[in-house]
Protein backbone atom coordinates (compact mmCIF):
# COMPACT_ATOMS: atom_id res chain seq x y z
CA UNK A 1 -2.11 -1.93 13.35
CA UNK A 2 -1.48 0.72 11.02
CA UNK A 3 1.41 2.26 12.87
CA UNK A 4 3.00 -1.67 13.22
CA UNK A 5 2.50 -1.48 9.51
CA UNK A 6 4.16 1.73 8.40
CA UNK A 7 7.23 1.08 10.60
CA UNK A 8 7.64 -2.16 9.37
CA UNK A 9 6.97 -1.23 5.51
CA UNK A 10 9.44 1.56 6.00
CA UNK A 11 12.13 -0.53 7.62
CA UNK A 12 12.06 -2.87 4.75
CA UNK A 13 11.96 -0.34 2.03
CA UNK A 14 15.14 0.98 3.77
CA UNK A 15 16.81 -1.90 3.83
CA UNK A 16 16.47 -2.55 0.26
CA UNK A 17 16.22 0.92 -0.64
CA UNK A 18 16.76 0.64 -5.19
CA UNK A 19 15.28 -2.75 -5.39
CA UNK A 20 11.67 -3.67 -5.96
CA UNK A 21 10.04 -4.95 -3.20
CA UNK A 22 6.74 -7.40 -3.20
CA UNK A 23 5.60 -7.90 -0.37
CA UNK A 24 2.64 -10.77 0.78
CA UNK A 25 0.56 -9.55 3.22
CA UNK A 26 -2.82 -10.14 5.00
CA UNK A 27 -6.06 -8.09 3.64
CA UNK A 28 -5.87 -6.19 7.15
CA UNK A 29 -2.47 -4.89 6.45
CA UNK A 30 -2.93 -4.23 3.00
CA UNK A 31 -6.25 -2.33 3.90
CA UNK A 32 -4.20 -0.11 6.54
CA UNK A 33 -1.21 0.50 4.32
CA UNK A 34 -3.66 1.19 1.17
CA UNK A 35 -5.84 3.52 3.63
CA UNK A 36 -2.55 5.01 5.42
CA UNK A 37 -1.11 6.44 2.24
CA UNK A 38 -3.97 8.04 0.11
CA UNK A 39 -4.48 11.18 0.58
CA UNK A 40 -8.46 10.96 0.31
CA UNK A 41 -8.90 7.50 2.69
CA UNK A 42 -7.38 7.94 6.16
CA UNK A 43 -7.47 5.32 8.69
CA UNK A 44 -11.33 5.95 9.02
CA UNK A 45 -12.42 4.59 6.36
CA UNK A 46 -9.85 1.62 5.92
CA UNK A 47 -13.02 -0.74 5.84
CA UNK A 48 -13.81 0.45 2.19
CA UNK A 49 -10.67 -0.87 0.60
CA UNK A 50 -11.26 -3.65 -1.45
CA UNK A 51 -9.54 -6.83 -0.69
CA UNK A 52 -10.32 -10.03 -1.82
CA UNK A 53 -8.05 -13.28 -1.26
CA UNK A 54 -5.06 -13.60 -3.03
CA UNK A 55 -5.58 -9.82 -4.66
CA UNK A 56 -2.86 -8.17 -5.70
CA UNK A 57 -1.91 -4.40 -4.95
CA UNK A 58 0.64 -2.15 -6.72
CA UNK A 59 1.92 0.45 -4.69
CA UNK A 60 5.19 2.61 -6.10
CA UNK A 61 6.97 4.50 -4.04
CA UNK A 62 8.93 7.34 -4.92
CA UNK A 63 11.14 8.66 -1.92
CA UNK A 64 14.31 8.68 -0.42
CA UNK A 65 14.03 5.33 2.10
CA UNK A 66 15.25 7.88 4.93
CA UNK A 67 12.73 10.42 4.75
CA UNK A 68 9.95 8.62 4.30
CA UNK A 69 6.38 10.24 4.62
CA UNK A 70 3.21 8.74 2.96
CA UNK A 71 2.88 10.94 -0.06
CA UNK A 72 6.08 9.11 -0.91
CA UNK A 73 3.02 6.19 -1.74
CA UNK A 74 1.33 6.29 -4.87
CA UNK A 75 -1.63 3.19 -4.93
CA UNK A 76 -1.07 2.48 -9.10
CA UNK A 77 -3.96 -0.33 -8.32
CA UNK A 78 -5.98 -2.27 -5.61
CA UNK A 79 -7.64 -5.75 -5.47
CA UNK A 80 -6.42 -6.71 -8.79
CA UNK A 81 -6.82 -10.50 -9.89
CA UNK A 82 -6.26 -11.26 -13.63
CA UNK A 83 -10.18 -11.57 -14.46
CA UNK A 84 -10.61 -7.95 -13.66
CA UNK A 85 -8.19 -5.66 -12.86
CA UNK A 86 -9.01 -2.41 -11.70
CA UNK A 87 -7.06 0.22 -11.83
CA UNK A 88 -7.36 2.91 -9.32
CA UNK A 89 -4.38 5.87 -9.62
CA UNK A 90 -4.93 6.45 -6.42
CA UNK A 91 -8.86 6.38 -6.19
CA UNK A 92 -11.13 3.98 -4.98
């Protein structure tokens, strides 16, 4: 899943590499690209992200769309709704 998942989210962000992107995903693949691209998670613990329905995630990337490894990812904020946001930086 998490390999589908990084291909595809790097095939998209190269094809509209300078534009903002939003993408609407299932909690699965927002758990796996969440867990993928912070640096304390890993793909071991992708359980432990958050993710209720219709949560939002901001994830910025910062990267050339070519090169693209996952420190290019910064999570800004995970399972946000507008009754309580929680912002992360990165941390769960």
């Amino acid at each position: 899943l998490a390999g589908r998942v990084l291909s595809t989210v790097r095939r998209i962000m190269a094809e509209r590499e300078g534009t903002v992107v939003l993408l609407v995903c299932h909690s699965w693949v927002n758990k796996a690209l969440i867990a993928s691209v912070m640096p304390d998670m890993g793909l071991s613990r992708m359980q432990e992200v958050p993710q209720r329905n219709c949560a939002v995630n901001v994830i910025d990337f910062c990267g050339e769309a070519s090169g693209m490894a996952t420190s290019d990812f910064k999570v800004l904020g995970i399972d946000l709704m507008a009754s309580d946001a929680r912002l992360c930086e990165g941390r769960l």
